[in-house]
N, C-alpha and C. Protein backbone atom coordinates (compact mmCIF):
# COMPACT_ATOMS: atom_id res chain seq x y z
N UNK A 1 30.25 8.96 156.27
CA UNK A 1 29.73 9.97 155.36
C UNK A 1 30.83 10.44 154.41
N UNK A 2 30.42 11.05 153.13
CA UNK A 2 31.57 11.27 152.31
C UNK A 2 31.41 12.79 152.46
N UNK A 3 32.74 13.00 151.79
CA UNK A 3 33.37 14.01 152.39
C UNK A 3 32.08 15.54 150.95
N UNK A 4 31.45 14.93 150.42
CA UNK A 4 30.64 15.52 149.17
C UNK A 4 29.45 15.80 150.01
N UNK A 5 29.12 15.44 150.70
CA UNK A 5 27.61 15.36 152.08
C UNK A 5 27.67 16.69 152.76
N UNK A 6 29.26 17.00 153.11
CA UNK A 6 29.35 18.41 153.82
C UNK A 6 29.95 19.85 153.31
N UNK A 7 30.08 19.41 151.29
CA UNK A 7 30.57 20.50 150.78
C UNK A 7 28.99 21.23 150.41
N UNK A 8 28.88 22.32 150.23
CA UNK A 8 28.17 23.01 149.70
C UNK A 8 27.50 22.98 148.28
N UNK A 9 26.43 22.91 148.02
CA UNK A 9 25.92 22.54 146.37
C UNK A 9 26.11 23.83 145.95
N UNK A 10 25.97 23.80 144.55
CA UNK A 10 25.42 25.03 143.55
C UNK A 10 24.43 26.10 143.94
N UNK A 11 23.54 25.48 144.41
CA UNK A 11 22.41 26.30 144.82
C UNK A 11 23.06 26.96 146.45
N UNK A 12 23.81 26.48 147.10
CA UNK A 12 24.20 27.04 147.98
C UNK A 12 25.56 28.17 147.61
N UNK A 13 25.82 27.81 146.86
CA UNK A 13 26.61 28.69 146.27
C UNK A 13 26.54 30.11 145.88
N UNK A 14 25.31 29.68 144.99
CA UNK A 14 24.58 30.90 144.38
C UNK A 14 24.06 31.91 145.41
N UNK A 15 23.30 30.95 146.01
CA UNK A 15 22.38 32.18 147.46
C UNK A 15 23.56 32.85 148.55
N UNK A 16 24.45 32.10 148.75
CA UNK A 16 26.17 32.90 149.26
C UNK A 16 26.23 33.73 148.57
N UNK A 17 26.62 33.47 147.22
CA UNK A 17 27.09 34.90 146.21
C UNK A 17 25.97 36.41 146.35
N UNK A 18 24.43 35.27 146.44
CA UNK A 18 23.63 36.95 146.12
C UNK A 18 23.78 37.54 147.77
N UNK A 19 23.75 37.19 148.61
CA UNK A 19 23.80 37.34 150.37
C UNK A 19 25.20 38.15 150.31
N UNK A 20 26.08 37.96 150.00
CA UNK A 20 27.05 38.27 149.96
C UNK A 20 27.32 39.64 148.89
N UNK A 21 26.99 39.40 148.16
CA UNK A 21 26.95 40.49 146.69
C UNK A 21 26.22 41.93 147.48
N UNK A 22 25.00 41.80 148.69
CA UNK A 22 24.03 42.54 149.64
C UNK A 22 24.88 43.26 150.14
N UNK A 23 25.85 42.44 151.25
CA UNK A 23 26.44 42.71 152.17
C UNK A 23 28.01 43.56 151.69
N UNK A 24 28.20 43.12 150.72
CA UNK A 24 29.16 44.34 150.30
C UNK A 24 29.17 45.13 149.64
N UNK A 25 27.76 45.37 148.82
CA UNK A 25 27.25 46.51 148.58
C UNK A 25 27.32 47.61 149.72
N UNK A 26 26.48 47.13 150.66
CA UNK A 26 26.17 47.85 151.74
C UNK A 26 27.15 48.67 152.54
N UNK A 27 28.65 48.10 152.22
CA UNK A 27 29.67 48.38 152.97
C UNK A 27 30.61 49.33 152.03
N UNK A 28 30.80 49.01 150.59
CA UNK A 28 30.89 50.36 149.88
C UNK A 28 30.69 51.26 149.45
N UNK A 29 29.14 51.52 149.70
CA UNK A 29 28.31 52.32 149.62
C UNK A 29 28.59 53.54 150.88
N UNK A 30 28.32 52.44 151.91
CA UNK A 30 29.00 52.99 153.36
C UNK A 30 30.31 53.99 153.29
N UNK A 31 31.43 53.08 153.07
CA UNK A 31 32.89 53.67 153.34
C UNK A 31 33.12 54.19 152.02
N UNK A 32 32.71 54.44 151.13
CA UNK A 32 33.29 55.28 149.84
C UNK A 32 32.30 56.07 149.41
N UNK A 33 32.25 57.39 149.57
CA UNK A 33 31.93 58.07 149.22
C UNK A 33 31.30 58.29 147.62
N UNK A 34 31.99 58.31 146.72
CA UNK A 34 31.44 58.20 145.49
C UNK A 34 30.70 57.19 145.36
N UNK A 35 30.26 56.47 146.12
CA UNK A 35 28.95 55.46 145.50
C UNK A 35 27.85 56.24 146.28
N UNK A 36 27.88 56.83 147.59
CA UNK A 36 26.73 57.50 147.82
C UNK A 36 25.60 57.42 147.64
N UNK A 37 25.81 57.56 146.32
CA UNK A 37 24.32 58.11 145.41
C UNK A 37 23.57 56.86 145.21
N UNK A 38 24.40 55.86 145.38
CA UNK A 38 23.28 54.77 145.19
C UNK A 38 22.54 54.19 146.61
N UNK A 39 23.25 54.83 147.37
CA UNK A 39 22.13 54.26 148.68
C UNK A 39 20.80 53.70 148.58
N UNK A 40 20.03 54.68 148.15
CA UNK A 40 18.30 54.66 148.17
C UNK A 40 18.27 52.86 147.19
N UNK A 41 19.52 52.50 146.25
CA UNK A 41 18.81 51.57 145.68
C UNK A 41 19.54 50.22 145.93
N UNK A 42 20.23 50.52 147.27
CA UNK A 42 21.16 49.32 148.04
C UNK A 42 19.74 47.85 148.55
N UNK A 43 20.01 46.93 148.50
CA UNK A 43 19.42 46.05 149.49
C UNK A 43 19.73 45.75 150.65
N UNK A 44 18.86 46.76 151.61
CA UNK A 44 19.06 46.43 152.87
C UNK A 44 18.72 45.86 154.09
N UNK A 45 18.13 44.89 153.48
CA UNK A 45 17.73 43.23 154.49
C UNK A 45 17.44 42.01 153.24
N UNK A 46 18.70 41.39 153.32
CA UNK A 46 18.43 40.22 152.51
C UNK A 46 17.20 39.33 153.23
N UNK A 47 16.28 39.35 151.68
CA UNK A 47 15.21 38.06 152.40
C UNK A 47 15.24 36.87 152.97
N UNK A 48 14.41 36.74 153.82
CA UNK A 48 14.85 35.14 153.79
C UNK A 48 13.57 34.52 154.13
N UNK A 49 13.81 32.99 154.56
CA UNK A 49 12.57 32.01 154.75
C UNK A 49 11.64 32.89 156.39
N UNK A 50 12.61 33.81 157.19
CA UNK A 50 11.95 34.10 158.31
C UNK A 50 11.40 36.08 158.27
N UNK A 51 11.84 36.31 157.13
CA UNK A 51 11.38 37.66 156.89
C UNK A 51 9.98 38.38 157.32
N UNK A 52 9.22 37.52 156.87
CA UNK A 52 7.79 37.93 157.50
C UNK A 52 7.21 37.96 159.11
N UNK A 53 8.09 36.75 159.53
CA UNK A 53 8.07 37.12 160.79
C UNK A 53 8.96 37.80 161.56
N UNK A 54 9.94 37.90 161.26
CA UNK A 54 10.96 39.07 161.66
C UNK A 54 9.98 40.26 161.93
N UNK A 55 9.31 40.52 160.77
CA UNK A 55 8.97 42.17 160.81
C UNK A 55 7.80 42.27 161.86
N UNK A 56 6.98 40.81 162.33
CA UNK A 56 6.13 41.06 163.35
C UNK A 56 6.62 41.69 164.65
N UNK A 57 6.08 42.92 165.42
CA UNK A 57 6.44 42.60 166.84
C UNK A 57 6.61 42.08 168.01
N UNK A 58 7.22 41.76 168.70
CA UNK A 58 7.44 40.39 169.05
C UNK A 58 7.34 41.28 170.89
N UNK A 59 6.49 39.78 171.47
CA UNK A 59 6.38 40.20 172.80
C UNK A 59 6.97 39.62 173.46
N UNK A 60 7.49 40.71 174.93
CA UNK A 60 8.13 40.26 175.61
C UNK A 60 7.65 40.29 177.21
N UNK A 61 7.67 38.96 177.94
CA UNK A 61 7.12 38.78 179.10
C UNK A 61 8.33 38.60 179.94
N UNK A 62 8.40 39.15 181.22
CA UNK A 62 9.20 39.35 182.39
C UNK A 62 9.14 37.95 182.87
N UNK A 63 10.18 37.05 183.20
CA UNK A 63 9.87 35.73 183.83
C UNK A 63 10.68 35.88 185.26
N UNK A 64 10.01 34.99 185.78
CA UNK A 64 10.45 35.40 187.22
C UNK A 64 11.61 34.81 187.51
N UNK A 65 12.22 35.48 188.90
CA UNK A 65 13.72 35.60 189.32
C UNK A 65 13.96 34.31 190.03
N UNK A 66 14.74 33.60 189.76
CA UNK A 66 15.48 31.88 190.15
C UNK A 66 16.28 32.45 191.05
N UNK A 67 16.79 32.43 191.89
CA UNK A 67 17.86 31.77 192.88
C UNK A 67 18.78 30.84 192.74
N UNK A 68 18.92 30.58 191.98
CA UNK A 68 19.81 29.01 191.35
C UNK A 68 21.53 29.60 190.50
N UNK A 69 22.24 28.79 190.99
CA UNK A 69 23.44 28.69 190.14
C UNK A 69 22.92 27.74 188.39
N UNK A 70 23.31 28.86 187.74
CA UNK A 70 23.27 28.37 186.76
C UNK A 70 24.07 27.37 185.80
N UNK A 71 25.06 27.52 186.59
CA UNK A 71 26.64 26.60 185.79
C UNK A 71 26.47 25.36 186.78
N UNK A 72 25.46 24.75 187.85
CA UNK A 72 25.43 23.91 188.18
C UNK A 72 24.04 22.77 187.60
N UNK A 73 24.42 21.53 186.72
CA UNK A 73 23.15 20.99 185.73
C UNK A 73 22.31 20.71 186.30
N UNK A 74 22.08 20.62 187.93
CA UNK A 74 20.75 20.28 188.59
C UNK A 74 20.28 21.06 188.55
N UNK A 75 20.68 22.36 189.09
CA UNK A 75 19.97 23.57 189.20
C UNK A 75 19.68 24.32 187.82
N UNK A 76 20.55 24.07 186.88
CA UNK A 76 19.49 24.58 185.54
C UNK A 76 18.69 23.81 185.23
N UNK A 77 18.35 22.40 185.29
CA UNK A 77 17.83 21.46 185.05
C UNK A 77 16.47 22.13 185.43
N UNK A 78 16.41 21.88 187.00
CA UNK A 78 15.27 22.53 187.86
C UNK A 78 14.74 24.03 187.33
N UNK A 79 15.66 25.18 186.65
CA UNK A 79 14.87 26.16 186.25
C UNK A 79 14.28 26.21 185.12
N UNK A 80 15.07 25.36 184.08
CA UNK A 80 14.23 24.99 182.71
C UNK A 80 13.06 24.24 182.91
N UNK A 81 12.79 23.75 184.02
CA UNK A 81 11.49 22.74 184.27
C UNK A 81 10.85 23.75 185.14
N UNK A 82 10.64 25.05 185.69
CA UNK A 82 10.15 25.50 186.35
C UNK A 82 9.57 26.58 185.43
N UNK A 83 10.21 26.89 184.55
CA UNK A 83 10.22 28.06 182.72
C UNK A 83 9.20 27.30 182.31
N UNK A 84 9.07 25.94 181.73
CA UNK A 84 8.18 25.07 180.95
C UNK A 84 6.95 24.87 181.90
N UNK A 85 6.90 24.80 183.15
CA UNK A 85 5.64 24.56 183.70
C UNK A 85 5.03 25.96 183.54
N UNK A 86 5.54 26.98 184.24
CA UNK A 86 5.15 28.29 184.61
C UNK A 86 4.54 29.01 182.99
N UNK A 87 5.57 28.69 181.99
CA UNK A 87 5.33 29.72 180.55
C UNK A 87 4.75 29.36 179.53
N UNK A 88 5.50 27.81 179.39
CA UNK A 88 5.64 27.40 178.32
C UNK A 88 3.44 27.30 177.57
N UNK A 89 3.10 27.66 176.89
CA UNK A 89 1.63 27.33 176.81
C UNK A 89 1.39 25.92 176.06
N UNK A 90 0.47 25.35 176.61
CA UNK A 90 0.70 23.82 176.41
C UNK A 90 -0.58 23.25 176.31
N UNK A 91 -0.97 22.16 175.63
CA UNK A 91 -2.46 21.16 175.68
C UNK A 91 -2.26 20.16 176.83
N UNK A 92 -2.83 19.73 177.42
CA UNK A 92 -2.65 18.72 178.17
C UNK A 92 -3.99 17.24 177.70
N UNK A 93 -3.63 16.36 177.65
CA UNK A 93 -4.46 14.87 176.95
C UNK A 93 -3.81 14.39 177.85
N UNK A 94 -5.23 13.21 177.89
CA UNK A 94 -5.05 11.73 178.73
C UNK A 94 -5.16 10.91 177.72
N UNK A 95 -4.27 10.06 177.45
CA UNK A 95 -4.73 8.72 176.31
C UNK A 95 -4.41 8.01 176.55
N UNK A 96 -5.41 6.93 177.11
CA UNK A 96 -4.85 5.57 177.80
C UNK A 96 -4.21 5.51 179.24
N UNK A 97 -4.46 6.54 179.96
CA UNK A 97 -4.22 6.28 181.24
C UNK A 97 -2.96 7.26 181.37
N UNK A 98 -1.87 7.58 180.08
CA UNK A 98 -1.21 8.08 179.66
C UNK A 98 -1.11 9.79 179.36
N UNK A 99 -0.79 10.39 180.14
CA UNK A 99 -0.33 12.12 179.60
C UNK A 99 0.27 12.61 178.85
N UNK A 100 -0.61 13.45 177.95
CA UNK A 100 -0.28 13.74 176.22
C UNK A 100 -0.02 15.09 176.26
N UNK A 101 1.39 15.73 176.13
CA UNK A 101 1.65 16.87 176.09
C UNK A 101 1.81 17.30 174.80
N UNK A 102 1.02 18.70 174.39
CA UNK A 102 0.99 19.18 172.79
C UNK A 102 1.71 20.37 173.27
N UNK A 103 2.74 21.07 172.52
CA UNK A 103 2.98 22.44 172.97
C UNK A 103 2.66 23.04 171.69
N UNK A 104 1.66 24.17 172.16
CA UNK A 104 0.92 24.77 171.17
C UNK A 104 1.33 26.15 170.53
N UNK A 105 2.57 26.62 171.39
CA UNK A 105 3.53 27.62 170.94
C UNK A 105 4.86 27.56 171.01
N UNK A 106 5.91 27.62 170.57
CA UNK A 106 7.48 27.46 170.94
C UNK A 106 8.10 28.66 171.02
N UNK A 107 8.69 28.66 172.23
CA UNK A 107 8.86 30.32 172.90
C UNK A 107 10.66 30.28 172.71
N UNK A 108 10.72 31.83 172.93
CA UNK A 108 12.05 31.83 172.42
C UNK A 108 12.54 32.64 173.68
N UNK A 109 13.10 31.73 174.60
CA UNK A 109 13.69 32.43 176.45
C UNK A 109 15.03 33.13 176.08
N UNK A 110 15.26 34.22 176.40
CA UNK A 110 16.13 35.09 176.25
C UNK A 110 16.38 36.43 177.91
N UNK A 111 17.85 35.84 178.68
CA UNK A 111 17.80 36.60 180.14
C UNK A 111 18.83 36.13 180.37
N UNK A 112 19.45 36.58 181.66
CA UNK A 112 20.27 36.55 182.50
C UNK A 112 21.15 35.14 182.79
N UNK A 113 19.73 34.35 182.94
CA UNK A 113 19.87 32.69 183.03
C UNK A 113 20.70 31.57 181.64
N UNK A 114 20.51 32.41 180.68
CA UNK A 114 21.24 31.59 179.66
C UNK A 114 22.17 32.50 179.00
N UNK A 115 23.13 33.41 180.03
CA UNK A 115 23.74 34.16 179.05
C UNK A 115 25.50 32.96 179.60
């Protein structure tokens, strides 16, 4: 790969500058006093492609308690396959004699187990 593949384009450039242009607004506004006054007309959540769902509330389900060492790969192995049977919500198909797994939501696991 050339070394032009992993520099940044123009357009990435630009959306840095305005993301960036946000974020230090926000911070002199903050620590200096004489800008103050512009608070009310600071931007304070740059948009992005996940904005709309950000602002949904997001639910959270209690998953149950493993027994397992986690720093050992069998035993996380075994609780990530015990997460996906138990949570994960899923289609199940036969095609051809063959088992057709659709996952019809992609969940986002957040606990104890993957910290």
């Amino acid at each position: 790969m050339e070394n032009v593949d992993f520099l940044p384009s123009p357009a990435d450039n630009q959306n840095y500058l305005h993301d960036i242009t946000a974020i230090a607004t926000r911070v002199v506004i903050k620590h200096i006093p004489a800008f103050n006054i512009f608070k009310d007309v600071t931007v304070h959540h740059i948009p992005h492609k996940y904005s709309e769902v950000m602002k949904q509330k997001s639910q959270q389900v209690h998953l149950a308690f493993f027994s397992r060492m986690k720093n050992v790969n069998e035993e996380m192995i075994d609780i990530l396959q015990q997460l996906h049977n138990k949570y994960l919500p899923v289609d199940r198909d036969e095609i051809d004699g063959q088992e057709v797994v659709t996952i019809l939501e992609r969940l986002f696991l957040v606990g104890p187990a993957y910290r």
